[in-house]
C-alpha atoms as a PDB file:
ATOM      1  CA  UNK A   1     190.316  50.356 110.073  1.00  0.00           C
ATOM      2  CA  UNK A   2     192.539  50.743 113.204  1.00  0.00           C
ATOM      3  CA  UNK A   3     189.867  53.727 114.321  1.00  0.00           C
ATOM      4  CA  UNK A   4     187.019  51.397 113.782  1.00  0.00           C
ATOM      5  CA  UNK A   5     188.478  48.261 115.688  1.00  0.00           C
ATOM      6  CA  UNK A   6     189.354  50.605 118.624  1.00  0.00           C
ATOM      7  CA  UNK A   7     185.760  51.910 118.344  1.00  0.00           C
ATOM      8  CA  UNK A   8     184.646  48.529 118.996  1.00  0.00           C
ATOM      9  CA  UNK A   9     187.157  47.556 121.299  1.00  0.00           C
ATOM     10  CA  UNK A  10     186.391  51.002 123.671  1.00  0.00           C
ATOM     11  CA  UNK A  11     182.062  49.694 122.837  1.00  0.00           C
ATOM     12  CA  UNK A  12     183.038  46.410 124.512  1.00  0.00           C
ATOM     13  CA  UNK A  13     184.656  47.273 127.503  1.00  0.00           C
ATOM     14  CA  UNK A  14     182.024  49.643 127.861  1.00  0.00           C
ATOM     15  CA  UNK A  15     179.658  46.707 127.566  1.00  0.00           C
ATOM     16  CA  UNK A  16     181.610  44.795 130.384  1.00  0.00           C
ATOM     17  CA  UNK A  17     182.016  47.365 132.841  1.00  0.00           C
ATOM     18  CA  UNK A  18     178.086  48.233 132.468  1.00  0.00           C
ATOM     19  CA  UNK A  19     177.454  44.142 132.763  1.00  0.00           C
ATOM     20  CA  UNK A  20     179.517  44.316 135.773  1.00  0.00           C
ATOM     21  CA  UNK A  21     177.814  47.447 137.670  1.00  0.00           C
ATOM     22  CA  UNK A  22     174.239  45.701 137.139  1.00  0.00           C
ATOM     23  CA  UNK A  23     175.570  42.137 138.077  1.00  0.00           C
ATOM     24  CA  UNK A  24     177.619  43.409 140.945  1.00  0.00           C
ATOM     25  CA  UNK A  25     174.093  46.269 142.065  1.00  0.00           C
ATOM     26  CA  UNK A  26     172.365  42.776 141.648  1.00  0.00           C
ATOM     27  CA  UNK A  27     174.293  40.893 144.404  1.00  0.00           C
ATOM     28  CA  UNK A  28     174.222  44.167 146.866  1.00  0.00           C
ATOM     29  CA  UNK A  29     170.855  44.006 146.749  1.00  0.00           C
ATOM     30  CA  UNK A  30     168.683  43.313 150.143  1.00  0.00           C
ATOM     31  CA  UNK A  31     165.303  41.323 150.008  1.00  0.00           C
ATOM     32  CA  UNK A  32     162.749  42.932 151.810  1.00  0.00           C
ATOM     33  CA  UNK A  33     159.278  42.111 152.564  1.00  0.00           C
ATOM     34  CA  UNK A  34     156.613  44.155 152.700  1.00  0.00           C
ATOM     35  CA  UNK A  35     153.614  42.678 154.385  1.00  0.00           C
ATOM     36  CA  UNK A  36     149.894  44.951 154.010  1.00  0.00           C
ATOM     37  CA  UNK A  37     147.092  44.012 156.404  1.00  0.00           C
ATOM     38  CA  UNK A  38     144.807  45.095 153.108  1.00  0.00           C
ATOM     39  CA  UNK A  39     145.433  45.042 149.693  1.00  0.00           C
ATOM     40  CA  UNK A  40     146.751  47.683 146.791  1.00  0.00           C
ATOM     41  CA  UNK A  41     143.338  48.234 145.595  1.00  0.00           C
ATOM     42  CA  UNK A  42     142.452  50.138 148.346  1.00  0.00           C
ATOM     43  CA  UNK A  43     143.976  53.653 148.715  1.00  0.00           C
ATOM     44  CA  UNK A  44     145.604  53.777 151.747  1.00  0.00           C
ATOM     45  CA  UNK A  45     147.547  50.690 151.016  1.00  0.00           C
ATOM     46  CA  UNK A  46     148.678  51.741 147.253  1.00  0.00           C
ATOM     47  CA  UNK A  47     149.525  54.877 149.128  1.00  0.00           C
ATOM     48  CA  UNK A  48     151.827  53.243 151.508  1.00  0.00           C
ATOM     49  CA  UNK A  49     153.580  51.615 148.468  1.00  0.00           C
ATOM     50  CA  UNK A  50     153.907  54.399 146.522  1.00  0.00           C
ATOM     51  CA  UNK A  51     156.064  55.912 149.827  1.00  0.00           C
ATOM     52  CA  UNK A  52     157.925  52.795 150.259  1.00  0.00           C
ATOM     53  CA  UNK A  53     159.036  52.753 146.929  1.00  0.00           C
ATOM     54  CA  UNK A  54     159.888  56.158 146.665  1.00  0.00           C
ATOM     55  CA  UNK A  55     162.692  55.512 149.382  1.00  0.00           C
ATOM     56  CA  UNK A  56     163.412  51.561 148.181  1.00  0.00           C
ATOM     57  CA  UNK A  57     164.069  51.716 144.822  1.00  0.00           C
ATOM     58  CA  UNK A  58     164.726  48.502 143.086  1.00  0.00           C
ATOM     59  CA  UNK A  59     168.388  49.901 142.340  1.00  0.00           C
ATOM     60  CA  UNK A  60     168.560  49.357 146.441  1.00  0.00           C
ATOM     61  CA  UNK A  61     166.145  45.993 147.321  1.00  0.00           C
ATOM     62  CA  UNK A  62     164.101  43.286 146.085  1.00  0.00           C
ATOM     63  CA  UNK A  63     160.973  44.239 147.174  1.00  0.00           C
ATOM     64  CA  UNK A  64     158.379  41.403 148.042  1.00  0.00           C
ATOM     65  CA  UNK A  65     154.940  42.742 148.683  1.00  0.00           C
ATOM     66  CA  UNK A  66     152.053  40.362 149.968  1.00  0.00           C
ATOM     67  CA  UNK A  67     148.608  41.848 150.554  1.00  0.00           C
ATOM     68  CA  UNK A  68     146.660  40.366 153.960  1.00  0.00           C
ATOM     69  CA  UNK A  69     143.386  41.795 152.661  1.00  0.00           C
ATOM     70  CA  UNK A  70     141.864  41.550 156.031  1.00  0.00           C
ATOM     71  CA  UNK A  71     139.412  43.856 155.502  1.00  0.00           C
ATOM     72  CA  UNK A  72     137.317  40.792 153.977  1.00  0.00           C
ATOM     73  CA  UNK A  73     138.744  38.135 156.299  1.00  0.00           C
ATOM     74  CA  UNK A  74     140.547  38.788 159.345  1.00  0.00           C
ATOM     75  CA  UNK A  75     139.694  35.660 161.847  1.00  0.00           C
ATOM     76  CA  UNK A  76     142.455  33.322 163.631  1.00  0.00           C
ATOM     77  CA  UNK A  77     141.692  30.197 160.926  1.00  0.00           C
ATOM     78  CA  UNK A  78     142.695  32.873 157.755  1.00  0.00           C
ATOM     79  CA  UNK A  79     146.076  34.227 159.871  1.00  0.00           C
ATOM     80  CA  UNK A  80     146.719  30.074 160.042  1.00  0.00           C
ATOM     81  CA  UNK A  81     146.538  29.767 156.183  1.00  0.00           C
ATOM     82  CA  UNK A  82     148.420  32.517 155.204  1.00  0.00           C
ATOM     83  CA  UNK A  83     151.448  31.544 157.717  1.00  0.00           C
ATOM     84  CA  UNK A  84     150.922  28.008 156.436  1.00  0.00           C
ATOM     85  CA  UNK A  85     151.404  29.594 152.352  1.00  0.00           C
ATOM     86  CA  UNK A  86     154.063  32.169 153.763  1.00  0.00           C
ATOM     87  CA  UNK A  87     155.809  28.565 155.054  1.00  0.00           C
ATOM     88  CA  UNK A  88     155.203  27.020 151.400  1.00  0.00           C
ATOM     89  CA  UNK A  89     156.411  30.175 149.982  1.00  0.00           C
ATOM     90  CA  UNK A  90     159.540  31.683 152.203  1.00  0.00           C
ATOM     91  CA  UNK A  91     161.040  28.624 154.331  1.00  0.00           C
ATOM     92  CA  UNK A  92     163.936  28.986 152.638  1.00  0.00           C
ATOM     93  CA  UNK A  93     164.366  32.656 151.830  1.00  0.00           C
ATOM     94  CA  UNK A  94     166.027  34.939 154.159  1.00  0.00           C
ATOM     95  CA  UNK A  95     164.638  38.732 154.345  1.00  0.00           C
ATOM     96  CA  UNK A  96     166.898  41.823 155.983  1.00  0.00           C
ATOM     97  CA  UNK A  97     164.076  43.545 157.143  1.00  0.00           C
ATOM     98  CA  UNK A  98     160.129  43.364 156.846  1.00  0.00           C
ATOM     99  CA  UNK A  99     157.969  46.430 157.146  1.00  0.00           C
ATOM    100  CA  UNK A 100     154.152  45.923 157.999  1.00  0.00           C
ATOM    101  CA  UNK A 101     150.998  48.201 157.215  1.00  0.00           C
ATOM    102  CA  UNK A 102     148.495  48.633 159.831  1.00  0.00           C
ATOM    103  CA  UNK A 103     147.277  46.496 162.628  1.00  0.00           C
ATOM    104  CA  UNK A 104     146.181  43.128 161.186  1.00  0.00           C
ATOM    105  CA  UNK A 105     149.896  42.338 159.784  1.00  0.00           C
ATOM    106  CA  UNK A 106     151.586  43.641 162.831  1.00  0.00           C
ATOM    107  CA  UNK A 107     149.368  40.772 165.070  1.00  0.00           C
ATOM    108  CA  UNK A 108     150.200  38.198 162.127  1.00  0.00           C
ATOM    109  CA  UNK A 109     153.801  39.040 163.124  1.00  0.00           C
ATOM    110  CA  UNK A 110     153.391  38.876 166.738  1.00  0.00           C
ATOM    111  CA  UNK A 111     151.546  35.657 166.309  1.00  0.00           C
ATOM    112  CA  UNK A 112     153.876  34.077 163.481  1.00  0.00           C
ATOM    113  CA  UNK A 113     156.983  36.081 163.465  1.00  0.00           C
ATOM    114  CA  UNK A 114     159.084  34.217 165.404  1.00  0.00           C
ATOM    115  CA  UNK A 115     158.426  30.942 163.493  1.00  0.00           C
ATOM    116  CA  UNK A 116     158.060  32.531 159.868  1.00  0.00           C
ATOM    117  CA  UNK A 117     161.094  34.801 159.869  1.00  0.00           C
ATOM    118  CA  UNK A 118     163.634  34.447 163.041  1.00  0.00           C
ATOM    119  CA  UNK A 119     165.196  37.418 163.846  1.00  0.00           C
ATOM    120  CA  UNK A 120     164.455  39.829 161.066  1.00  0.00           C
ATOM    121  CA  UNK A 121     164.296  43.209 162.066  1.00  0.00           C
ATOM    122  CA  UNK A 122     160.440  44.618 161.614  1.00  0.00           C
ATOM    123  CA  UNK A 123     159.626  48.257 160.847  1.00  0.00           C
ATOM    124  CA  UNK A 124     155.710  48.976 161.080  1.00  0.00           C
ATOM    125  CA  UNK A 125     153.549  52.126 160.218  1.00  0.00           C
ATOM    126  CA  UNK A 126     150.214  52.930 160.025  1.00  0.00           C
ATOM    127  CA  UNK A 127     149.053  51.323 163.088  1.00  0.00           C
ATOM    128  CA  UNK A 128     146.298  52.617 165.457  1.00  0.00           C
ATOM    129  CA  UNK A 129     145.580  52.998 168.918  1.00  0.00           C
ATOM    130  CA  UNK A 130     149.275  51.886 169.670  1.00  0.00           C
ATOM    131  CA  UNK A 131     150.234  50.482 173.389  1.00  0.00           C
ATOM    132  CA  UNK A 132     153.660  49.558 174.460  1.00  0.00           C
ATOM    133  CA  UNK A 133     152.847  45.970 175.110  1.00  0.00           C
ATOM    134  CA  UNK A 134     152.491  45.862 170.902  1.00  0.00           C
ATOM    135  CA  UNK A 135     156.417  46.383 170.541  1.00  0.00           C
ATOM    136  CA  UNK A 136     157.417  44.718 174.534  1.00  0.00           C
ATOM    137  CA  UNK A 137     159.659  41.798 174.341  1.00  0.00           C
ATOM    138  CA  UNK A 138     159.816  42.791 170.445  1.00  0.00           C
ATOM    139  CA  UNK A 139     163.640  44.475 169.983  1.00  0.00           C
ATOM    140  CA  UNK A 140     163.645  44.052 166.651  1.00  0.00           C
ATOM    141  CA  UNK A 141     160.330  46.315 166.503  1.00  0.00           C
ATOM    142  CA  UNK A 142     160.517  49.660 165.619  1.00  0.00           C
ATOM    143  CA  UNK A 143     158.128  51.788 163.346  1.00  0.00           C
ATOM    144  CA  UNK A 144     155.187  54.777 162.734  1.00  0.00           C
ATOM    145  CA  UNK A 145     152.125  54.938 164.412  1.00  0.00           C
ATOM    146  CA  UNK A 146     149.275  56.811 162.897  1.00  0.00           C
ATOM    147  CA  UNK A 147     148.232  59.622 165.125  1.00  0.00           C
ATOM    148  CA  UNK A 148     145.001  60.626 163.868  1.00  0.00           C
ATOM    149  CA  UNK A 149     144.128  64.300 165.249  1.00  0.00           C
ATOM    150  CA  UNK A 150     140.452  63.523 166.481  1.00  0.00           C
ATOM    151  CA  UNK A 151     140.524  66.282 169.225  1.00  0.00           C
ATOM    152  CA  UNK A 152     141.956  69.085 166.616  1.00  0.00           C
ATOM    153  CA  UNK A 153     139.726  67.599 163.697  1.00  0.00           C
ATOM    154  CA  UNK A 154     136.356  68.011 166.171  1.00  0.00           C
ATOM    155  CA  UNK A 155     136.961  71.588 167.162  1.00  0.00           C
ATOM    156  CA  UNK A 156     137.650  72.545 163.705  1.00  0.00           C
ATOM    157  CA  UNK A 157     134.486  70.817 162.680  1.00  0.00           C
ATOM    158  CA  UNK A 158     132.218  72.372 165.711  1.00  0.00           C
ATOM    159  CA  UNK A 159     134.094  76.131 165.202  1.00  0.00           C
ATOM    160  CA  UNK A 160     133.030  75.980 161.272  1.00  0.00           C
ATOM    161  CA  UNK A 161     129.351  74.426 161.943  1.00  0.00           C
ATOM    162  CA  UNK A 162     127.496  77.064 163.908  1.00  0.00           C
ATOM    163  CA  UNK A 163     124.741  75.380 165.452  1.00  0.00           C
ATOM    164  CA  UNK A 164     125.941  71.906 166.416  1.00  0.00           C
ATOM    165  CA  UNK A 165     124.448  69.648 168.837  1.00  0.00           C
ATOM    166  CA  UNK A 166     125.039  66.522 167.471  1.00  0.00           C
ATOM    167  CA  UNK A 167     128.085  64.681 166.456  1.00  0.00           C
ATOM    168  CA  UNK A 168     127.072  61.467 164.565  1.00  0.00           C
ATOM    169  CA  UNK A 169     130.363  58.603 163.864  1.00  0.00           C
ATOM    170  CA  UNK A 170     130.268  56.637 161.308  1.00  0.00           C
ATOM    171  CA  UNK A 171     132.176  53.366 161.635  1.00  0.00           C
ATOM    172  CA  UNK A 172     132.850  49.785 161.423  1.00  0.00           C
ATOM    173  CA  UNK A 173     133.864  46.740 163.952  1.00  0.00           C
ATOM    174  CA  UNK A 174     137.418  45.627 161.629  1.00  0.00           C
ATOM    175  CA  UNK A 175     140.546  45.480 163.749  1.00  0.00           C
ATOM    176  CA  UNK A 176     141.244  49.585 163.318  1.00  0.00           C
ATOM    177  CA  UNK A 177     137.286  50.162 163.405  1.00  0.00           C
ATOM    178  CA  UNK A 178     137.878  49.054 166.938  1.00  0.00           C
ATOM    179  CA  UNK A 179     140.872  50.839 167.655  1.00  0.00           C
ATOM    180  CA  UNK A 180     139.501  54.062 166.206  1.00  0.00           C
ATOM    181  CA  UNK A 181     136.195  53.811 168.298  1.00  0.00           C
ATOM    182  CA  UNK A 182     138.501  53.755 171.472  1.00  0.00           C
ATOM    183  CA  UNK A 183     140.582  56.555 170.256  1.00  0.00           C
ATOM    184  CA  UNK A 184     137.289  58.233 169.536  1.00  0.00           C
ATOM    185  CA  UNK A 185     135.886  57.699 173.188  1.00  0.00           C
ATOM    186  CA  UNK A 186     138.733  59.229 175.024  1.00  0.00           C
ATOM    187  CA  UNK A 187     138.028  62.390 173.098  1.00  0.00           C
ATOM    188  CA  UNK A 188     134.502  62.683 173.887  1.00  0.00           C
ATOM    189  CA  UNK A 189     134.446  64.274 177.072  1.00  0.00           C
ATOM    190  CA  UNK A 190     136.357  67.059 176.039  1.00  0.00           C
ATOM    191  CA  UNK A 191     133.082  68.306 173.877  1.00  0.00           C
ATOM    192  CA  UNK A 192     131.074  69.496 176.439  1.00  0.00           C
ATOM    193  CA  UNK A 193     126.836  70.129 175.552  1.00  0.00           C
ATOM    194  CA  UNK A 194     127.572  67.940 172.067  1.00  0.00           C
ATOM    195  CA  UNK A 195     125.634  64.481 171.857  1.00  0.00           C
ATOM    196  CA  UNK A 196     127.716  61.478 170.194  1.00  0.00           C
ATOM    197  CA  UNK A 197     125.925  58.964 168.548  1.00  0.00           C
ATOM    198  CA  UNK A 198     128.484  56.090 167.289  1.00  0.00           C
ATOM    199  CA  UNK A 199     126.986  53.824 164.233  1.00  0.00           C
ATOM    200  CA  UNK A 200     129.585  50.670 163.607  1.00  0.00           C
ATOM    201  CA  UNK A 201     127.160  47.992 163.556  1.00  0.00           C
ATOM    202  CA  UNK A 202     124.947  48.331 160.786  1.00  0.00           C
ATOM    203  CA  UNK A 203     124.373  47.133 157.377  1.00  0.00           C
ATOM    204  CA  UNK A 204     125.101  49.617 154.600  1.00  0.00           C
ATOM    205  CA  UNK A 205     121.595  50.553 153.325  1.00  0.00           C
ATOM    206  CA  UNK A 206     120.920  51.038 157.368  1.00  0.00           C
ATOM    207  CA  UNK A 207     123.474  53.538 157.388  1.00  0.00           C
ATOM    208  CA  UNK A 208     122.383  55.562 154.347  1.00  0.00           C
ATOM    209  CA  UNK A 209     118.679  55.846 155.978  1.00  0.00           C
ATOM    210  CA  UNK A 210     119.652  56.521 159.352  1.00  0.00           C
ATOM    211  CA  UNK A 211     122.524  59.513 157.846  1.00  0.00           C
ATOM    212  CA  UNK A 212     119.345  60.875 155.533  1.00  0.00           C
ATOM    213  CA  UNK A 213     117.183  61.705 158.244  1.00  0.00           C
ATOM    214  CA  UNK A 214     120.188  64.004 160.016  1.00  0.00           C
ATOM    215  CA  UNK A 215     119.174  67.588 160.113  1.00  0.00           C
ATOM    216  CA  UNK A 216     120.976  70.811 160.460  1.00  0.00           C
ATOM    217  CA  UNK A 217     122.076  70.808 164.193  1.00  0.00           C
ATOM    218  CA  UNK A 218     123.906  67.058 163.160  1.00  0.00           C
ATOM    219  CA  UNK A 219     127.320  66.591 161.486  1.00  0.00           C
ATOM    220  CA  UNK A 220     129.068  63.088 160.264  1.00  0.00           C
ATOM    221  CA  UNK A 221     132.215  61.998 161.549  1.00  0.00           C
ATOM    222  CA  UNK A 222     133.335  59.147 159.253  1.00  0.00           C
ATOM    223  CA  UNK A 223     135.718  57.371 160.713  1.00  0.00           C
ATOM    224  CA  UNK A 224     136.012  53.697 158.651  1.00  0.00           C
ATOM    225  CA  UNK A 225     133.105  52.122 156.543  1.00  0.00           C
ATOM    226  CA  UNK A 226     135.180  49.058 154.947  1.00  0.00           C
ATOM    227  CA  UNK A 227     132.951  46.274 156.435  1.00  0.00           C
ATOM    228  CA  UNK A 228     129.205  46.415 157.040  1.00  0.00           C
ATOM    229  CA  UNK A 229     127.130  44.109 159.757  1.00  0.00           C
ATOM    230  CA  UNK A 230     126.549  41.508 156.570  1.00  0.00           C
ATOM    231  CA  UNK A 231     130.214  41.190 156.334  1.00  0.00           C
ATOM    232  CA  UNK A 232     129.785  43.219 153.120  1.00  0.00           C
ATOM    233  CA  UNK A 233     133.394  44.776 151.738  1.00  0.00           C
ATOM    234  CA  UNK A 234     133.286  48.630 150.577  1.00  0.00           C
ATOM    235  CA  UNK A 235     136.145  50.527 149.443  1.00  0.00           C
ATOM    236  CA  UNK A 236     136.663  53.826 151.049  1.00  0.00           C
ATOM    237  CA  UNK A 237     135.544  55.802 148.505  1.00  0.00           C
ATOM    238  CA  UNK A 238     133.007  53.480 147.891  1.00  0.00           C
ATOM    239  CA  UNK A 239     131.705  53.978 151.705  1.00  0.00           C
ATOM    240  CA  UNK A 240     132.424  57.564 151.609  1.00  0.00           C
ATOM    241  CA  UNK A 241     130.136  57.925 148.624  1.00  0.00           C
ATOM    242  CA  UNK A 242     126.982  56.402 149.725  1.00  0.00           C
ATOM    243  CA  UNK A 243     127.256  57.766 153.135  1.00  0.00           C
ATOM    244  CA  UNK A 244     127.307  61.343 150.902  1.00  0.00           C
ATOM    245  CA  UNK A 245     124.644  60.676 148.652  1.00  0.00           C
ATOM    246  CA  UNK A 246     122.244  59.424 151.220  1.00  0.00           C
ATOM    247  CA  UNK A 247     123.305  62.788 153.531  1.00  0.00           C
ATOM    248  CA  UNK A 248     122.652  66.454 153.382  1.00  0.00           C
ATOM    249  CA  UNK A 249     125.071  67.427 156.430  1.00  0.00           C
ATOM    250  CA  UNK A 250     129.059  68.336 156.549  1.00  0.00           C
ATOM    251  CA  UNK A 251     131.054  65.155 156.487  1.00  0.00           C
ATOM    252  CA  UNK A 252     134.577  65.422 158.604  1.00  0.00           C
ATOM    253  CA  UNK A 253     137.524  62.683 158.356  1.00  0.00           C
ATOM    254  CA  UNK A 254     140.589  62.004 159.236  1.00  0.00           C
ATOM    255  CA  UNK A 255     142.263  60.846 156.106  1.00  0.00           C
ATOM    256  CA  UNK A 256     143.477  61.877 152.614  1.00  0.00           C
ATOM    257  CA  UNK A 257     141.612  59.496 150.629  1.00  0.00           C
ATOM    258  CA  UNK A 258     138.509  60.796 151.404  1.00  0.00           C
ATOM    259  CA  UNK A 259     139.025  64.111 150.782  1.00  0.00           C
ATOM    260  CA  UNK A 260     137.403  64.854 147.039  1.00  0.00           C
ATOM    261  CA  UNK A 261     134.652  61.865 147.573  1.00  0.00           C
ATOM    262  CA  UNK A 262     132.283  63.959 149.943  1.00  0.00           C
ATOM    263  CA  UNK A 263     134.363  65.043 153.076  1.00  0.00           C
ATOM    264  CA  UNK A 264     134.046  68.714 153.376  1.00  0.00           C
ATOM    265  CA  UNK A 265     137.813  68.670 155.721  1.00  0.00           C
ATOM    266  CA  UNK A 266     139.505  68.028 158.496  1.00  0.00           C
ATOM    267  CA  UNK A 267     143.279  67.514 159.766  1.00  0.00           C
ATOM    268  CA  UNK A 268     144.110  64.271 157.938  1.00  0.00           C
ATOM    269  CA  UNK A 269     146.573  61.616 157.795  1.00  0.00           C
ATOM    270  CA  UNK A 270     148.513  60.398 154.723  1.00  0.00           C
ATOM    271  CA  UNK A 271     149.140  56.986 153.325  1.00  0.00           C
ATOM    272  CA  UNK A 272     152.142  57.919 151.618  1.00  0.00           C
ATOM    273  CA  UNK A 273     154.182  59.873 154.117  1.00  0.00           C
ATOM    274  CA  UNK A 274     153.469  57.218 156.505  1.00  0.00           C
ATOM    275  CA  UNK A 275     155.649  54.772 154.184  1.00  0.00           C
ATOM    276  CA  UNK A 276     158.056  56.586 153.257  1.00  0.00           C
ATOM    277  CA  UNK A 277     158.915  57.443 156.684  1.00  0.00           C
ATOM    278  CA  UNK A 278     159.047  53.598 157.680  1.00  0.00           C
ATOM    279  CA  UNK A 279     160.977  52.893 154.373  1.00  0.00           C
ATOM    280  CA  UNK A 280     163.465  55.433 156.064  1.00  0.00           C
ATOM    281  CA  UNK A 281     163.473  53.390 159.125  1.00  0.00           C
ATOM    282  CA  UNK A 282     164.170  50.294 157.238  1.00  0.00           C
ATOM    283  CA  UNK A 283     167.145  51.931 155.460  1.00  0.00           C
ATOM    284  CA  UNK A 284     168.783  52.839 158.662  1.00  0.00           C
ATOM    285  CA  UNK A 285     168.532  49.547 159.575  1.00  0.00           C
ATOM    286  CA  UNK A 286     169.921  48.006 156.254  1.00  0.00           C
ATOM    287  CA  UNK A 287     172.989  50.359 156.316  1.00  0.00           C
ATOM    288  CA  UNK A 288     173.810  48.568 159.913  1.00  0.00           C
ATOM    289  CA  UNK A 289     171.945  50.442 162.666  1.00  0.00           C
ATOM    290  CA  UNK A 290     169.690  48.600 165.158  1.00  0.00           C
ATOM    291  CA  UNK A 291     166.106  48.667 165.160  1.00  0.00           C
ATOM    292  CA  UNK A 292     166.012  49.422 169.336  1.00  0.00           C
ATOM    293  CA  UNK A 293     168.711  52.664 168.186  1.00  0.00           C
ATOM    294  CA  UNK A 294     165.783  53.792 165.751  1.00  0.00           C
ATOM    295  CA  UNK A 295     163.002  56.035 167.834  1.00  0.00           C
ATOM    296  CA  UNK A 296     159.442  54.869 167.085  1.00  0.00           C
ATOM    297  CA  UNK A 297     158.049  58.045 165.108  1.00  0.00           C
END
C-alpha cells in the first residue's frame, strides 16, 4: 500500500509541476497581431502564415490574425470601417509587436497606427515597390520587402524563347498591380528591339480573347490578375488558369503560386520565406532589441 500511495503522491506532483509550466508558458506569452492586406484563402497570404507560424509557435505568442481582404475592397471609406471594428475590437488590448502583409495593411498602419495601437513596434513583409518615405518618421518600422527579379526573370524568358518580339503583361490596377506596373516600367528599356504591351485594365473574358489571338513571336508576362475592370475578384490560380486556357504561348511569373497552374518558369518569390523571415524580425524584437537596430531585409 505504501508503494501505491507514493505512486500517487510522485503522479500528483507530477500533475502540479506540469499545471505550473503551462500556467506559468501561459503568462510569458506575447500577443501579437498579424494584420494581411488579403485573406487566407488566397495563397500567398496562407503562405505567409504558414512562415509566421513556423517561427511563432503558440508555445511563444498569442497570435491574432485579421484578414484586410483588399483585393475586393480597398477604398478610404472600407480602411475607416475596419479601424472603426479594430477600435470596437482592440481598445483595450495591448499587442508587443504587429507584423503586416503587403501594401494595403502597411497604408492602414500609416493611416491608423498611431491611433489604433501607440507605439507598438511593426514588422512588415511582402511589400512592393518600397520607397523610404514608407518607413520615414516610422522608428518602430522595420521589415521585408519583396524584390521580385523582373530584369533576371525577362532574360531568362527571351534566352529560352527563340524568336521573341513581343512581350505581352498581364495585370491589374489593385494597390501592388500598381506598384508592379512601375517596377515593370523601369525594366523595360533594358530589352532593346522587344515590344511591351501592358493589359491591366480589362475585364476578364477581354483578357482571355485578346491572350488567344497571341502568336509565336509573343510571350505572357503575368504579373497580378486578382481584380478585373468590373471589379470582378479572381484567385490567382483562378486568373492564372483562364489566362492559360484561353493562350497557346509560354507564360512567365514571378511567384510560387503560380507555378503548376500554367506558368512554364521564372525566378520567383515565396510567400512563406517571406514570413518567416519577418516572424524572425519580430522575435528579435520580443526578446528586447529595437526595431531601428533590426536591418530592413
Amino acid at each position: 500500500m505504501r508503494k501505491i500511495f507514493l505512486i500517487i503522491e510522485i503522479s500528483l506532483a507530477a500533475v502540479m509541476i506540469l499545471s505550473w509550466r503551462i500556467s506559468h508558458s501561459r503568462i510569458d506569452k506575447k500577443p501579437v497581431l498579424l494584420l494581411n492586406s488579403y485573406n487566407r484563402e488566397m495563397t500567398w497570404t496562407a503562405n505567409i502564415v504558414a512562415g509566421v507560424r513556423s517561427i511563432l509557435d503558440s508555445n511563444t505568442c498569442d497570435l491574432y490574425i485579421e484578414d484586410m481582404d483588399s483585393k475586393r475592397v480597398s477604398d478610404r471609406e472600407y480602411f475607416q470601417l475596419l479601424k472603426n471594428i479594430f477600435v470596437y475590437k482592440y481598445s483595450r488590448h495591448r499587442f508587443d509587436v504587429i507584423l503586416v502583409s503587403n501594401n494595403d495593411a502597411l497604408n492602414f498602419l500609416h493611416l491608423y497606427g498611431n491611433e489604433l495601437f501607440p507605439g507598438v513596434p511593426v514588422v512588415f513583409c511582402g511589400i512592393n515597390d518600397f520607397r523610404g518615405g514608407m518607413t520615414s518618421g516610422y522608428p518602430n518600422y522595420t521589415g521585408v520587402t519583396e524584390v521580385v527579379e523582373i530584369k533576371e526573370t525577362m532574360g531568362f524568358a527571351l534566352a529560352n524563347q527563340q524568336g521573341v518580339k513581343r512581350v505581352a503583361v498581364i495585370n491589374d490596377r489593385t494597390t501592388t498591380g500598381i506598384a508592379l506596373r512601375n517596377l515593370f516600367e523601369m525594366e523595360i528599356p533594358a530589352f532593346k528591339g522587344i515590344t511591351f504591351e501592358v493589359y491591366d485594365s480589362l475585364r476578364m473574358s477581354e483578357y482571355e480573347k485578346i491572350v488567344s489571338g497571341f502568336g509565336k513571336d509573343t510571350i505572357i508576362f503575368m504579373l497580378l490578375l486578382n481584380r478585373d475592370a468590373a471589379g470582378e475578384f479572381y484567385t490567382y490560380e483562378e486568373s492564372m488558369r483562364r489566362i492559360y486556357e484561353s493562350s497557346s504561348v509560354p507564360i512567365y511569373t514571378l511567384w510560387d503560386f503560380y507555378i503548376g497552374h500554367g506558368a512554364v518558369g521564372g525566378k520567383v518569390v515565396s510567400g512563406f520565406f517571406q514570413g518567416k523571415t519577418a516572424a524572425y524580425m519580430a522575435l528579435r524584437i520580443l526578446h528586447g532589441e529595437k526595431p531601428s537596430g533590426i536591418t530592413r531585409s
